[in-house]
N, C-alpha and C. Protein backbone atom coordinates (compact mmCIF):
# COMPACT_ATOMS: atom_id res chain seq x y z
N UNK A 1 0.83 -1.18 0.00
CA UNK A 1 0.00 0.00 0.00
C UNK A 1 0.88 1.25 0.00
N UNK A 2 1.82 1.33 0.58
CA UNK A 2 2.84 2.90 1.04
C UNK A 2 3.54 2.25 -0.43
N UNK A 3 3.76 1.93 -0.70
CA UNK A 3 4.81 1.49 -2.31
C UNK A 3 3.51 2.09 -2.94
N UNK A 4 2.56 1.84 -3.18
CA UNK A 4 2.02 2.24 -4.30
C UNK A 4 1.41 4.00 -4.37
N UNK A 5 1.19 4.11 -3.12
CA UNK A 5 1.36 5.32 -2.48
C UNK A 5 2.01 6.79 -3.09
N UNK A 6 3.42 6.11 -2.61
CA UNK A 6 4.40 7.05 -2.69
C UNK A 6 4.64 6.73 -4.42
N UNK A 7 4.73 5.82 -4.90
CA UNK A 7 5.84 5.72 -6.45
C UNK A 7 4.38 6.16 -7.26
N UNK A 8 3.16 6.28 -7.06
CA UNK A 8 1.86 7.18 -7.90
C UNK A 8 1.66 8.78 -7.56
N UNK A 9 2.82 8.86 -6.32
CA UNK A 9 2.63 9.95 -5.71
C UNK A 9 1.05 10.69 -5.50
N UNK A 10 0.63 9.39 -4.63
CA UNK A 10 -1.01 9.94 -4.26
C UNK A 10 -0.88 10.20 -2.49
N UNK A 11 -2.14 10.80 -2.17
CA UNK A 11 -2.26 11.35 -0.82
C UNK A 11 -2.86 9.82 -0.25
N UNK A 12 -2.07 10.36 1.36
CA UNK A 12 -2.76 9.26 1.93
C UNK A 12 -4.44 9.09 2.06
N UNK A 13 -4.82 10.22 1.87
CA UNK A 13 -6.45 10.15 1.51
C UNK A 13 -6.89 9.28 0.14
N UNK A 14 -6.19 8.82 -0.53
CA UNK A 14 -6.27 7.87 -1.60
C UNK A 14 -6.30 6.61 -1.36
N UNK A 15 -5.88 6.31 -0.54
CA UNK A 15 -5.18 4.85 -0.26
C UNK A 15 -6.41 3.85 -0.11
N UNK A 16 -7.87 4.17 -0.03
CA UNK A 16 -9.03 3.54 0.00
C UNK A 16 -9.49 3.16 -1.96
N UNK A 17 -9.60 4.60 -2.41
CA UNK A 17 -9.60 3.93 -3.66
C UNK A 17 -8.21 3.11 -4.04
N UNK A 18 -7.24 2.91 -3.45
CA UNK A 18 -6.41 1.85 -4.12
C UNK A 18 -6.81 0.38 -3.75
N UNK A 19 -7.03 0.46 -2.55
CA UNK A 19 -7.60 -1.33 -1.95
C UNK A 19 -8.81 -1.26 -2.93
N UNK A 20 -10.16 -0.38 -2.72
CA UNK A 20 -10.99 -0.62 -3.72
C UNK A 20 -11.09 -1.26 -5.24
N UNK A 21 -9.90 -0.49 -5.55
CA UNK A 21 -9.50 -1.00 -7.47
C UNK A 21 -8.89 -2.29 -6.91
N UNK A 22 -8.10 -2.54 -5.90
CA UNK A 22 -7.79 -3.98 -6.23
C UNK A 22 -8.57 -5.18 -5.70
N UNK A 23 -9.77 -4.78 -5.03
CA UNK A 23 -10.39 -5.35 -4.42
C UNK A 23 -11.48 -5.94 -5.61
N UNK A 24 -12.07 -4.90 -6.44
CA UNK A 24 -13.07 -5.13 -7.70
C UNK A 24 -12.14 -5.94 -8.41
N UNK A 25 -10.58 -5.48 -9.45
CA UNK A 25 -10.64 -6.52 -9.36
C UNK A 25 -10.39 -7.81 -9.29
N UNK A 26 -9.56 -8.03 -8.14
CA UNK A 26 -9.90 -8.97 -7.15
C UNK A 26 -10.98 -10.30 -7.54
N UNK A 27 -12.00 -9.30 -7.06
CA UNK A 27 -13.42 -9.86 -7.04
C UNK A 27 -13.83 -9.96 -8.43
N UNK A 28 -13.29 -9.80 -9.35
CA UNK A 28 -13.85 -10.10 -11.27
C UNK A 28 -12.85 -10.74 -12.31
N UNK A 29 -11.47 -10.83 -11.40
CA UNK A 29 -10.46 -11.73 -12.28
C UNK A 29 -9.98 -12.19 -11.32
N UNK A 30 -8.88 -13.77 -11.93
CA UNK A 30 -8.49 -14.52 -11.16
C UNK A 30 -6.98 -13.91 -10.35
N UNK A 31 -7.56 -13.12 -9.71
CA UNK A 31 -5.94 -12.94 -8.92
C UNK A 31 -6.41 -12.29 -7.65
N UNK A 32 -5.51 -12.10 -6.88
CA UNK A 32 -5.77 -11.67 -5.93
C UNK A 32 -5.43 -10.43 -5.35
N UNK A 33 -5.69 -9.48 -4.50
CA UNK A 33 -5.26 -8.19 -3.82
C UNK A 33 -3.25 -8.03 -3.82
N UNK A 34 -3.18 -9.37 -2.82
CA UNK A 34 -1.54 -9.61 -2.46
C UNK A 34 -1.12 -9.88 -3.56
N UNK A 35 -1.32 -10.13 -5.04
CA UNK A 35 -0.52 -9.63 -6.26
C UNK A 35 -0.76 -8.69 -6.81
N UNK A 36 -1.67 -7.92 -6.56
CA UNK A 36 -1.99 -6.83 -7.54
C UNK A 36 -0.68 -5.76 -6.13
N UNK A 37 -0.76 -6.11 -4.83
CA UNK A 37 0.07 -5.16 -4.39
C UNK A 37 1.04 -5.53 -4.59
N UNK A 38 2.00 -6.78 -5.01
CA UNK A 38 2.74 -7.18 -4.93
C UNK A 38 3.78 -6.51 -6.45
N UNK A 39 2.79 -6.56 -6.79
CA UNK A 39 3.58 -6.12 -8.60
C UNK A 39 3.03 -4.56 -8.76
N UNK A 40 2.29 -3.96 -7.98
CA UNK A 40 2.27 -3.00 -7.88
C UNK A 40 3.84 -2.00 -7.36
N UNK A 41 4.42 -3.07 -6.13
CA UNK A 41 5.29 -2.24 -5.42
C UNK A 41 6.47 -2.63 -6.32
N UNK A 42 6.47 -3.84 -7.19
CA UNK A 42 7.81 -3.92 -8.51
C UNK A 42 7.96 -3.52 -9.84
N UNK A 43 6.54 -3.09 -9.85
CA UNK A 43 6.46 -2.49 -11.19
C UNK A 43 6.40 -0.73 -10.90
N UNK A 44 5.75 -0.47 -10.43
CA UNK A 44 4.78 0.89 -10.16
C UNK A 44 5.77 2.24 -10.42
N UNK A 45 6.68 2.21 -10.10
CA UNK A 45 7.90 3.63 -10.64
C UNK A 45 8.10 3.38 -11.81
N UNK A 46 8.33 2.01 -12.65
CA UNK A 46 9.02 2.14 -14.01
C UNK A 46 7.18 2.61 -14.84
N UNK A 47 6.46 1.49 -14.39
CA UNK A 47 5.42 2.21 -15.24
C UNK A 47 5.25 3.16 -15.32
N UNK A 48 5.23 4.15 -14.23
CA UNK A 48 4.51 5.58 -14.10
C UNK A 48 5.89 6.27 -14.84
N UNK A 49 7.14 5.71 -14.85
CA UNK A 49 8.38 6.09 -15.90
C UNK A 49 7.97 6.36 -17.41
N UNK A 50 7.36 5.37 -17.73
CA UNK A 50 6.59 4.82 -18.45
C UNK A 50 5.47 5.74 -19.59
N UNK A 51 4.92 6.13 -18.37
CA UNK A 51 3.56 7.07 -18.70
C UNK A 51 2.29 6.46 -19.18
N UNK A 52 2.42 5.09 -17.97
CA UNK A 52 1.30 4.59 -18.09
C UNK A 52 0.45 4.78 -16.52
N UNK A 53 -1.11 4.50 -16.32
CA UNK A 53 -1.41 5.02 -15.18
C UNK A 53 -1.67 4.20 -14.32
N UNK A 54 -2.52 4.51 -12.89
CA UNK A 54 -2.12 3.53 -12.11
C UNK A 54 -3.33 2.58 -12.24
N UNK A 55 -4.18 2.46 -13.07
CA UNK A 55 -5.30 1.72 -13.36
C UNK A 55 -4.78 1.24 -14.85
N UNK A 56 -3.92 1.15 -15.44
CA UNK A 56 -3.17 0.33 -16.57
C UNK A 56 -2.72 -0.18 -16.34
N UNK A 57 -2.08 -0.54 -15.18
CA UNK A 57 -1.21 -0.86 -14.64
C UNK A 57 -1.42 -2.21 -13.76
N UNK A 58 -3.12 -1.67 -13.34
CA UNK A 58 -3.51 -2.97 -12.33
C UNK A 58 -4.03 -4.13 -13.13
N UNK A 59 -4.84 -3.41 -14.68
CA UNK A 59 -5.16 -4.17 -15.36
C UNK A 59 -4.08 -5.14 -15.97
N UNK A 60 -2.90 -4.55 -16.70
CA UNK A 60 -1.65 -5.79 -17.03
C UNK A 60 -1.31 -6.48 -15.69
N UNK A 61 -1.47 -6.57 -14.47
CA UNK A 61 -0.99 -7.32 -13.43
C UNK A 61 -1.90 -7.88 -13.40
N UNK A 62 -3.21 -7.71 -13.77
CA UNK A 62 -4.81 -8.85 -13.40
C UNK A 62 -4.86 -9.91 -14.40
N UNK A 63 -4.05 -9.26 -15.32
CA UNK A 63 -4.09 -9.99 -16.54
C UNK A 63 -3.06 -11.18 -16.58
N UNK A 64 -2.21 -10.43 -16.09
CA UNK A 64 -0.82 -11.22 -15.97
C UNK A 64 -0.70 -12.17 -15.35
């Protein structure tokens, strides 16, 4: 959660819609929260390097 946090550079007032997006989906593809944070906190600086966003981002890891 603080990895994805800080490397999207969002407020800690965000940090609910982040469990949320990974919670939906979570709950609509086969993976789970603890990978979507997991590859969130190894991917998440090069993507946003990248100039991709942080909901592109969850989708190639849901996918992945």
């Amino acid at each position: 959660m603080t990895a994805s946090l800080v490397q999207w550079k969002k407020d800690a007032s965000e940090a609910m819609g982040i469990i949320d997006s990974w919670n939906n989906i979570s709950n609509n593809f086969a993976t789970t929260t603890e990978k979507l944070a997991k590859g969130q906190s190894r991917a998440g600086a090069t993507a946003r390097a990248m100039g991709l966003e942080y909901d592109q981002l969850n989708a190639i890891i849901g996918t992945v």
